[in-house]
PDB file of N, CA and C in Angstrom:
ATOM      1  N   UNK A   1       0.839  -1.178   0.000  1.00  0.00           N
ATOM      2  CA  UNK A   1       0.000   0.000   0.000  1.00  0.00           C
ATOM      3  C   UNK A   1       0.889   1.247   0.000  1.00  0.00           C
ATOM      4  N   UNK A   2       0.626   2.059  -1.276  1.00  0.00           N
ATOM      5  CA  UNK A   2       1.578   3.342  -0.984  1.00  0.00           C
ATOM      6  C   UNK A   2       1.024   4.282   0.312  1.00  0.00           C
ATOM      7  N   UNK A   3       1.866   4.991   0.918  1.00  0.00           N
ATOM      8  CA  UNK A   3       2.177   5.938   1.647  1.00  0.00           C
ATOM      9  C   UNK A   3       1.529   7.498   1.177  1.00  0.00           C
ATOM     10  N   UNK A   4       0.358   7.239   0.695  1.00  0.00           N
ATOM     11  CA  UNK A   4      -0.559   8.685  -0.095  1.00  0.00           C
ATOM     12  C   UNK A   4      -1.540   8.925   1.101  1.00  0.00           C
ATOM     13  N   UNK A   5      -1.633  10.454   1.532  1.00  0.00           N
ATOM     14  CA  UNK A   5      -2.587  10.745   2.374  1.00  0.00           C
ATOM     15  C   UNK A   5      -3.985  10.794   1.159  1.00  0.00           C
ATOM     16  N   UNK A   6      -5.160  10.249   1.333  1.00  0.00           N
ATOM     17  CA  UNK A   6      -6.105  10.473   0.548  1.00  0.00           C
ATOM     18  C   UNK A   6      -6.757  11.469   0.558  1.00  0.00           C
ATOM     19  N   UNK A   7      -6.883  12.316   1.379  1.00  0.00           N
ATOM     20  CA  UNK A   7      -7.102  13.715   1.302  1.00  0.00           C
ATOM     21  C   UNK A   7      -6.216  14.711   0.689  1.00  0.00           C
ATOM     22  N   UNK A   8      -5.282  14.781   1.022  1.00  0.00           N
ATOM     23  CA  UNK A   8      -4.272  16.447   0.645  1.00  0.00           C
ATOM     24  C   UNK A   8      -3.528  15.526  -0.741  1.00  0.00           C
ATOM     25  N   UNK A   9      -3.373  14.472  -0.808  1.00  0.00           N
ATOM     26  CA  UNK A   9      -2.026  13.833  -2.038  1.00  0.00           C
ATOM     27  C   UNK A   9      -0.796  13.281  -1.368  1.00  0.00           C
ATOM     28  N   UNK A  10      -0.457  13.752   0.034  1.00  0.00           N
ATOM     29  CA  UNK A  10       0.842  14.004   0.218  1.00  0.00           C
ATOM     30  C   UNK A  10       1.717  12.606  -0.265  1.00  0.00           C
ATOM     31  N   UNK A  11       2.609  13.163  -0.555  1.00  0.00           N
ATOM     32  CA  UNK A  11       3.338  11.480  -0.531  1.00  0.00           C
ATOM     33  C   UNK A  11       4.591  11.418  -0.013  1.00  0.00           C
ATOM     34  N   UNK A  12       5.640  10.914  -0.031  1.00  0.00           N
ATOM     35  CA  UNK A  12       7.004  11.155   0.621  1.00  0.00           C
ATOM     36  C   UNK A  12       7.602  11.578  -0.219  1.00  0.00           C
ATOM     37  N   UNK A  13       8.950  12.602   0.244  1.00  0.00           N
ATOM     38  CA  UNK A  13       9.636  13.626  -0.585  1.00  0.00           C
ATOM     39  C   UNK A  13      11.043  13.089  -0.361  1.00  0.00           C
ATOM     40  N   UNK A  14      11.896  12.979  -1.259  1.00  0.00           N
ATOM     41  CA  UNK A  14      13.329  12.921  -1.080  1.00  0.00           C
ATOM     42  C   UNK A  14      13.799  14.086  -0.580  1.00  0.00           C
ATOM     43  N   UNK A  15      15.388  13.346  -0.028  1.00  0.00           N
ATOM     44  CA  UNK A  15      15.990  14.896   0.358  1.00  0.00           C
ATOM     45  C   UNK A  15      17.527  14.174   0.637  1.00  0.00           C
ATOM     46  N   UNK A  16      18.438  14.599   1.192  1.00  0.00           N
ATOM     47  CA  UNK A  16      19.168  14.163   2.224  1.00  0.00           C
ATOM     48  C   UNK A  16      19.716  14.379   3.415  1.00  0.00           C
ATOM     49  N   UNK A  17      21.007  13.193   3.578  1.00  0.00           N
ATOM     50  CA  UNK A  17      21.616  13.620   4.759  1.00  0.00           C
ATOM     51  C   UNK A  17      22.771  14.678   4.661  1.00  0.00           C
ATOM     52  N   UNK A  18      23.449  15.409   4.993  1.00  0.00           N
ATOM     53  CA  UNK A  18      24.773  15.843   5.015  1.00  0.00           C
ATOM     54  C   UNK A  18      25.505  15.731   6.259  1.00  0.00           C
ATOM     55  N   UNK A  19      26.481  15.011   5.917  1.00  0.00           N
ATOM     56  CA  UNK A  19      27.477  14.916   7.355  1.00  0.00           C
ATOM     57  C   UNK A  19      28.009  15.899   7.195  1.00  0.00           C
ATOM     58  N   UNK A  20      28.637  16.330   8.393  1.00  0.00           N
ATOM     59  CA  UNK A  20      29.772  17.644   8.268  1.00  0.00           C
ATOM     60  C   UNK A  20      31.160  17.012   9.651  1.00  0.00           C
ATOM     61  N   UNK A  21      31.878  17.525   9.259  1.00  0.00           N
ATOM     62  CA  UNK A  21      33.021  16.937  10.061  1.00  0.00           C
ATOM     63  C   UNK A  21      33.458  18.430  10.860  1.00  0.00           C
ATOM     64  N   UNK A  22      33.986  18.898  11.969  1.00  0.00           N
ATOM     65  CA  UNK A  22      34.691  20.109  11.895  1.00  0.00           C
ATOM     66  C   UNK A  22      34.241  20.571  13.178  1.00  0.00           C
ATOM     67  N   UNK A  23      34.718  22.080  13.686  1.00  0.00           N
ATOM     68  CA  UNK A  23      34.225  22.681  14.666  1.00  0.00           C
ATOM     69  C   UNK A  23      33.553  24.345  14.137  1.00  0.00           C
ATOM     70  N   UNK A  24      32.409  24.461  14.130  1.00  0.00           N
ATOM     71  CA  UNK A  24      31.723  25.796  13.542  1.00  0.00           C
ATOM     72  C   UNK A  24      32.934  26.553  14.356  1.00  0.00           C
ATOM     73  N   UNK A  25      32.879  28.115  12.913  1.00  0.00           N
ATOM     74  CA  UNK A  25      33.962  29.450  13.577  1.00  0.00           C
ATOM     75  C   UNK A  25      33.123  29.887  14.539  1.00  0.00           C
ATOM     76  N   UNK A  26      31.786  29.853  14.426  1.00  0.00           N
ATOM     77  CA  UNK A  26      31.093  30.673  15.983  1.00  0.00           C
ATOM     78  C   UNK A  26      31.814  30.079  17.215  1.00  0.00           C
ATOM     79  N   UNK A  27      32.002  28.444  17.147  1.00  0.00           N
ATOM     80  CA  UNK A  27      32.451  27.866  18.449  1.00  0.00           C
ATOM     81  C   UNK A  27      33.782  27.457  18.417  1.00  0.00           C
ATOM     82  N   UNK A  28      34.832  28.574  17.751  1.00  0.00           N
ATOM     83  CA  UNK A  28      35.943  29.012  17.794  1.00  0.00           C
ATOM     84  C   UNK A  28      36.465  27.764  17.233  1.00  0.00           C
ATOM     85  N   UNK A  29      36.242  27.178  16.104  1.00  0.00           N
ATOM     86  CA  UNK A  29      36.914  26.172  15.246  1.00  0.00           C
ATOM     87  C   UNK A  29      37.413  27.179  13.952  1.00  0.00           C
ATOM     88  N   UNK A  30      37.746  26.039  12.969  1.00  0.00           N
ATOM     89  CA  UNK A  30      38.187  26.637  11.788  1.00  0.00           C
ATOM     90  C   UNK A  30      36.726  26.578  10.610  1.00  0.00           C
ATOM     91  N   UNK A  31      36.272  26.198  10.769  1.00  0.00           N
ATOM     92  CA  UNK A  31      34.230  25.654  10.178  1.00  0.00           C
ATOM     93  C   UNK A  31      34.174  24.434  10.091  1.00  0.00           C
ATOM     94  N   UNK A  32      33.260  24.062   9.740  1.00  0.00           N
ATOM     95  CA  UNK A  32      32.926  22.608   9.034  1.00  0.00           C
ATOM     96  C   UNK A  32      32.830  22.224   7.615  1.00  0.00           C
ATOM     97  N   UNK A  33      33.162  21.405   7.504  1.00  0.00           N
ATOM     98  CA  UNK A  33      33.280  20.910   6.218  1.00  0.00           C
ATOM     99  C   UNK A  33      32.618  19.454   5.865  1.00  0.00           C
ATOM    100  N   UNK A  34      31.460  19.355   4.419  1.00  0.00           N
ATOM    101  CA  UNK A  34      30.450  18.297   4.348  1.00  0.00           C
ATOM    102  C   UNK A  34      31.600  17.436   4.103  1.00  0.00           C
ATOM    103  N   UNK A  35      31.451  16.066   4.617  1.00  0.00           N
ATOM    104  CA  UNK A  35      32.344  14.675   4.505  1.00  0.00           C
ATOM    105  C   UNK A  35      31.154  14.054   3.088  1.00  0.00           C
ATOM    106  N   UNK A  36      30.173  14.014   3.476  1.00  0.00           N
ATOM    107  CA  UNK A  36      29.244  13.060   2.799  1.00  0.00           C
ATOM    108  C   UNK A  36      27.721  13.727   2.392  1.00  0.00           C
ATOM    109  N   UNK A  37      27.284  13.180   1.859  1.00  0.00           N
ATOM    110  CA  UNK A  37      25.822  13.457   1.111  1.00  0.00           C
ATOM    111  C   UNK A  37      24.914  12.299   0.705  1.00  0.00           C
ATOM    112  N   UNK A  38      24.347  11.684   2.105  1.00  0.00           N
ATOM    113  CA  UNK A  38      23.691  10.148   1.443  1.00  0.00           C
ATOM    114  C   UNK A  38      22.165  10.697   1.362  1.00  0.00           C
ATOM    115  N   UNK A  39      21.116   9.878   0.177  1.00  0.00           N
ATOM    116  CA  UNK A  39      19.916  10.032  -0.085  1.00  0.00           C
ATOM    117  C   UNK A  39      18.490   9.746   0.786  1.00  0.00           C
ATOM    118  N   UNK A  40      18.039  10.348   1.239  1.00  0.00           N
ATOM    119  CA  UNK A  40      17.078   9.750   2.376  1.00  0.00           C
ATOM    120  C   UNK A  40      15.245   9.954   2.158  1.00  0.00           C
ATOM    121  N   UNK A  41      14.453   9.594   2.723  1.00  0.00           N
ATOM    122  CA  UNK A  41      13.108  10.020   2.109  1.00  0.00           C
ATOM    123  C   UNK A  41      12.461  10.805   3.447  1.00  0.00           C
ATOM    124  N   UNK A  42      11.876  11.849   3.293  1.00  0.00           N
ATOM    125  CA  UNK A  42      11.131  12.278   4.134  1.00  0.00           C
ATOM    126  C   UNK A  42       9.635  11.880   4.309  1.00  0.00           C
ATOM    127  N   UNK A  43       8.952  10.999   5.201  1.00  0.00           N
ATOM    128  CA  UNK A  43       7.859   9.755   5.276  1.00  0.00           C
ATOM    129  C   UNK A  43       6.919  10.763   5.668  1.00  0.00           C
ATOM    130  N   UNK A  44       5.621  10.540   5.419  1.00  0.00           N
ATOM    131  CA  UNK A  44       4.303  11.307   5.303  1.00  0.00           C
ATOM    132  C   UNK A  44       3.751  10.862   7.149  1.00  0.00           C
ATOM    133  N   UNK A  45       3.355  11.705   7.888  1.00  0.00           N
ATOM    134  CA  UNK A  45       2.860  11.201   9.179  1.00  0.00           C
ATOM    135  C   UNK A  45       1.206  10.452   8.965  1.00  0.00           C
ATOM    136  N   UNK A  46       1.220   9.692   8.227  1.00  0.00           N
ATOM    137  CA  UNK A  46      -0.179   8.875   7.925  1.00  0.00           C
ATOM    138  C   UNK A  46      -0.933   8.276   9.111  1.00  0.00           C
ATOM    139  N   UNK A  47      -2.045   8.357   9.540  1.00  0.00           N
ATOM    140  CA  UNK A  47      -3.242   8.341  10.643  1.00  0.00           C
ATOM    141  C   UNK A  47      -4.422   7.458  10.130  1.00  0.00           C
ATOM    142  N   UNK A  48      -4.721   6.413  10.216  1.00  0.00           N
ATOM    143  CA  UNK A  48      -5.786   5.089  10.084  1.00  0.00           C
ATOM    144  C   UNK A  48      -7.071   5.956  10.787  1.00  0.00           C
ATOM    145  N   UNK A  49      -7.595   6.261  10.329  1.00  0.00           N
ATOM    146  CA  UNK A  49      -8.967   7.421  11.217  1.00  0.00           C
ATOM    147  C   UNK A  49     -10.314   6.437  10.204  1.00  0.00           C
ATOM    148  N   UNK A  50     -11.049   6.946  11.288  1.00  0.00           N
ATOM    149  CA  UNK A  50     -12.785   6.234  11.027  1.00  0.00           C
ATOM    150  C   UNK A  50     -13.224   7.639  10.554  1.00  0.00           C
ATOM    151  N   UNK A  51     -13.834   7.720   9.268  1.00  0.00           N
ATOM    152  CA  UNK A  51     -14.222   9.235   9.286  1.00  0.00           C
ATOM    153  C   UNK A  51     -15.649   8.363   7.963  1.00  0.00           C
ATOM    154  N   UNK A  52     -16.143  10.413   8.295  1.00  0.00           N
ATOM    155  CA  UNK A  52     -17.597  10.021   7.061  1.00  0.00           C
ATOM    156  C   UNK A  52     -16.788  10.917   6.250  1.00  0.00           C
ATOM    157  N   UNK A  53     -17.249   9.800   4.736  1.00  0.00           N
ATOM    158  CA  UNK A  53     -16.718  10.700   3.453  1.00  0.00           C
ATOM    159  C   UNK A  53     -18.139  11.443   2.805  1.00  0.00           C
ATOM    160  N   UNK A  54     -17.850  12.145   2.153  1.00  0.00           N
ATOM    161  CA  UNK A  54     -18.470  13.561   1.648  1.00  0.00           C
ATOM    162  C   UNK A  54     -20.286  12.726   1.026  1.00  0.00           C
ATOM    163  N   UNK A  55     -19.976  11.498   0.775  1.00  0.00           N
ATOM    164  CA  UNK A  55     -21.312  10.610   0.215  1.00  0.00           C
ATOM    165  C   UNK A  55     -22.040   9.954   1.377  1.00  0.00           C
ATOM    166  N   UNK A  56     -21.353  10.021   2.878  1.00  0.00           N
ATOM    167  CA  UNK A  56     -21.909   9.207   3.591  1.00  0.00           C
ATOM    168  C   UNK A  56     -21.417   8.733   4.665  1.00  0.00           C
ATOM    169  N   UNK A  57     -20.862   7.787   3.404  1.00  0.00           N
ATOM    170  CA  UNK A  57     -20.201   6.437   3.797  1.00  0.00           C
ATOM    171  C   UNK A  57     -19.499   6.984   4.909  1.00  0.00           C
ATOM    172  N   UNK A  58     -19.560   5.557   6.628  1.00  0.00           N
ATOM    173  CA  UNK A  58     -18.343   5.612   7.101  1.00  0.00           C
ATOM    174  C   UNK A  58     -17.133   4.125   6.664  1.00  0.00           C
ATOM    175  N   UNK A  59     -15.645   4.591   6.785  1.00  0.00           N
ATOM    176  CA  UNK A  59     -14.716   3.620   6.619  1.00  0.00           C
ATOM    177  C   UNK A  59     -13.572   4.511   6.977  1.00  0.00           C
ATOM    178  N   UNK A  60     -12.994   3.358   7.313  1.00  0.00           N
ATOM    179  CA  UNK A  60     -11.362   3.916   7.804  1.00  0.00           C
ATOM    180  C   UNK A  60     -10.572   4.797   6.507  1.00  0.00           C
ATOM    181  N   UNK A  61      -9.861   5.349   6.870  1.00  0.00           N
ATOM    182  CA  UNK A  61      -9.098   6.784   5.534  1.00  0.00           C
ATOM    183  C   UNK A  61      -7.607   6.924   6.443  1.00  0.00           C
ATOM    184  N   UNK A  62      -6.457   6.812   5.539  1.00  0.00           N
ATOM    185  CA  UNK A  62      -4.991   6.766   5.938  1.00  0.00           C
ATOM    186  C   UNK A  62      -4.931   8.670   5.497  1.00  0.00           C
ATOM    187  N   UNK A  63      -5.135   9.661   6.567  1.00  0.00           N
ATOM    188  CA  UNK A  63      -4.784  10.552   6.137  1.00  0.00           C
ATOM    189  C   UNK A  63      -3.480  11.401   6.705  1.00  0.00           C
ATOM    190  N   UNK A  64      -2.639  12.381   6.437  1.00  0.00           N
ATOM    191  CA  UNK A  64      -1.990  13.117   7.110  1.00  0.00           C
ATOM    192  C   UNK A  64      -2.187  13.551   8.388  1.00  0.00           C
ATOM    193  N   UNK A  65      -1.426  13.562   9.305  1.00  0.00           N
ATOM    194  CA  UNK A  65      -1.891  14.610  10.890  1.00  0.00           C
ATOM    195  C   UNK A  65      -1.924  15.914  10.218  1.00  0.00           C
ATOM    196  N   UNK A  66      -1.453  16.392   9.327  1.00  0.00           N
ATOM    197  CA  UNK A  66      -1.735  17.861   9.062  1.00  0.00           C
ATOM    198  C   UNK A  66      -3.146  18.004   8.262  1.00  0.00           C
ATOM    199  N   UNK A  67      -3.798  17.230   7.690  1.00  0.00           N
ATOM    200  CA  UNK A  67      -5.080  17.387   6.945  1.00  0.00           C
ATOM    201  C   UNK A  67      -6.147  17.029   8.379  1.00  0.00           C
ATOM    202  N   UNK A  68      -5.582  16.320   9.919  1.00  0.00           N
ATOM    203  CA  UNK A  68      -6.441  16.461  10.962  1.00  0.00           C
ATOM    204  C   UNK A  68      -6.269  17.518  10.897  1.00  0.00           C
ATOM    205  N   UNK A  69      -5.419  17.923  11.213  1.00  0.00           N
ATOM    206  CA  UNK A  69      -5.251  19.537  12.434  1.00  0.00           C
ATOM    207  C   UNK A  69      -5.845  20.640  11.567  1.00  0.00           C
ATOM    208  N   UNK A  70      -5.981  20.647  10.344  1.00  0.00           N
ATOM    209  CA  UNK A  70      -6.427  21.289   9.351  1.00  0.00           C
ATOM    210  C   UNK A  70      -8.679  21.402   9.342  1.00  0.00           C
ATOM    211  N   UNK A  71      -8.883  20.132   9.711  1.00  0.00           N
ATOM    212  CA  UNK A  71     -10.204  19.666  10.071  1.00  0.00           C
ATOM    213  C   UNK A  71     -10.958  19.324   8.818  1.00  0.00           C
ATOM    214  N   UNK A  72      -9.861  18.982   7.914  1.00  0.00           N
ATOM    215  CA  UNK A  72     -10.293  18.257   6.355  1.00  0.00           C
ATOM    216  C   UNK A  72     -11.134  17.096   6.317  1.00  0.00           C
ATOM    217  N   UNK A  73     -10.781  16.094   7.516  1.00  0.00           N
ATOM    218  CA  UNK A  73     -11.525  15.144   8.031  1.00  0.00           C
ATOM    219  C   UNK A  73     -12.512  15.128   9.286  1.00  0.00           C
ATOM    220  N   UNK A  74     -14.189  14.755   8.253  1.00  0.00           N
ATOM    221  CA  UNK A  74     -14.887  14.762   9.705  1.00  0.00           C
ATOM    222  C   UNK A  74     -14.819  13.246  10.161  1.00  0.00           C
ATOM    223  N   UNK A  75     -14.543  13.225  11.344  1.00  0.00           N
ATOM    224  CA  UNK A  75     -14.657  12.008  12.313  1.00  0.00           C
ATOM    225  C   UNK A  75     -15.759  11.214  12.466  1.00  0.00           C
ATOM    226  N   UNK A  76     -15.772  10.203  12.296  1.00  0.00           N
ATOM    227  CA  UNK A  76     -17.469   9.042  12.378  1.00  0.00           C
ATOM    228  C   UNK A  76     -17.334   9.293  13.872  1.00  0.00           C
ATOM    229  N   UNK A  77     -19.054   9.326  14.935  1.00  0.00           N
ATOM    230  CA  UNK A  77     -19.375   9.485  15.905  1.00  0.00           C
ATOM    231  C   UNK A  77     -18.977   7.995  16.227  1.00  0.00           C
ATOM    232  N   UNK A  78     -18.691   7.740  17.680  1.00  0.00           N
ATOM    233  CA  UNK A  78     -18.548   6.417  18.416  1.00  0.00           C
ATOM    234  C   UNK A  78     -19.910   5.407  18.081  1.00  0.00           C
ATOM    235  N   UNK A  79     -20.030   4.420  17.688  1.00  0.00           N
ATOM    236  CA  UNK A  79     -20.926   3.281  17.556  1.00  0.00           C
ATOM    237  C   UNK A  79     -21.112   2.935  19.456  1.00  0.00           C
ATOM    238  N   UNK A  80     -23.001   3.443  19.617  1.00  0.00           N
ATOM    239  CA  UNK A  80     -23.473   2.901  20.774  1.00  0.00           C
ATOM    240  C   UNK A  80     -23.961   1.740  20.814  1.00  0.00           C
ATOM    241  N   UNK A  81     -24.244   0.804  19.652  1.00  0.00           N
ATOM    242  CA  UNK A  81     -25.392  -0.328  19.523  1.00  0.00           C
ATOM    243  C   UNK A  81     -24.299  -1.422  19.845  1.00  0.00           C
ATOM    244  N   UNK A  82     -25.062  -2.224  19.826  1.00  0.00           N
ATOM    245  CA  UNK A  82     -23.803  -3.188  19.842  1.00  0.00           C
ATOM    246  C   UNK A  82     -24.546  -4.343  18.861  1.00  0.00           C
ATOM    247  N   UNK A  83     -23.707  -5.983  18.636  1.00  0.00           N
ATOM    248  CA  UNK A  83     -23.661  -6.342  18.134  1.00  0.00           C
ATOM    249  C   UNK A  83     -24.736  -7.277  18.052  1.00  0.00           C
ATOM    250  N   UNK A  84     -25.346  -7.965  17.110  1.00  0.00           N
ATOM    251  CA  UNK A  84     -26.961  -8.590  17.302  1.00  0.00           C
ATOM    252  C   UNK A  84     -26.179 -10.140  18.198  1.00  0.00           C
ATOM    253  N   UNK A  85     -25.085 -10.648  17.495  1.00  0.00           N
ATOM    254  CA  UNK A  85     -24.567 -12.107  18.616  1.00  0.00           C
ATOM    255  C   UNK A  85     -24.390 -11.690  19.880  1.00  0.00           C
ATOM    256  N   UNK A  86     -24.033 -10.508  20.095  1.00  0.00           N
ATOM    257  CA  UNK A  86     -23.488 -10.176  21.365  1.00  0.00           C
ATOM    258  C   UNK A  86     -24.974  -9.605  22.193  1.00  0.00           C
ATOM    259  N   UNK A  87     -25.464  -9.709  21.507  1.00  0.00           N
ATOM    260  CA  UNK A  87     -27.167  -9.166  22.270  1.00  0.00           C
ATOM    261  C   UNK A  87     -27.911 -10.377  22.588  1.00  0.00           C
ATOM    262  N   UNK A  88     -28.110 -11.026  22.051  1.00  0.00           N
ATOM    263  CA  UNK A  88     -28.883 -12.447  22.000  1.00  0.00           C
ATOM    264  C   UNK A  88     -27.997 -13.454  23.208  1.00  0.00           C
ATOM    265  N   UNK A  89     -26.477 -12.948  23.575  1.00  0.00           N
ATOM    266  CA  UNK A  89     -26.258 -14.261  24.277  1.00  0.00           C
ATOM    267  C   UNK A  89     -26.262 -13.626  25.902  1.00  0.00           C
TER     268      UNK A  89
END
């Protein structure tokens, strides 16, 4: 399963690392200097949420914490009923 928030798109972004070797001139070195440059991915904060989509329907949705905090997603209310096996026994 890809890593896509279904709301906003987001997906993961490349970027990297940079090592640096050295002592910064602020903290009375000579500077730093990059040793290395390895490739890394920056991962989407994806959230398994129970929400109602725009038709209705409730079902679980893998979205961003920033499309919560945003309030892109409304939340399905807590289920009070319970289950018809679990009623009968």
């Amino acid at each position: 399963m890809a890593r896509i928030c279904e709301m906003t798109g987001k997906r993961p972004m490349k970027g990297s690392i940079i090592w640096r070797s050295g002592k910064s001139k602020k903290s009375g070195g000579i500077g730093t200097h990059v040793t290395a440059i390895t490739k890394r991915r920056f991962m989407v904060n994806l959230q398994r949420v129970k929400a109602i989509l725009p038709n209705g329907e409730v079902r679980y949705v893998r979205v961003a914490a920033s499309a919560l905090k945003k309030g892109l997603v409304t939340k399905a209310p807590r289920r009070t009923w319970k289950k018809e096996s679990a009623a009968k026994a």
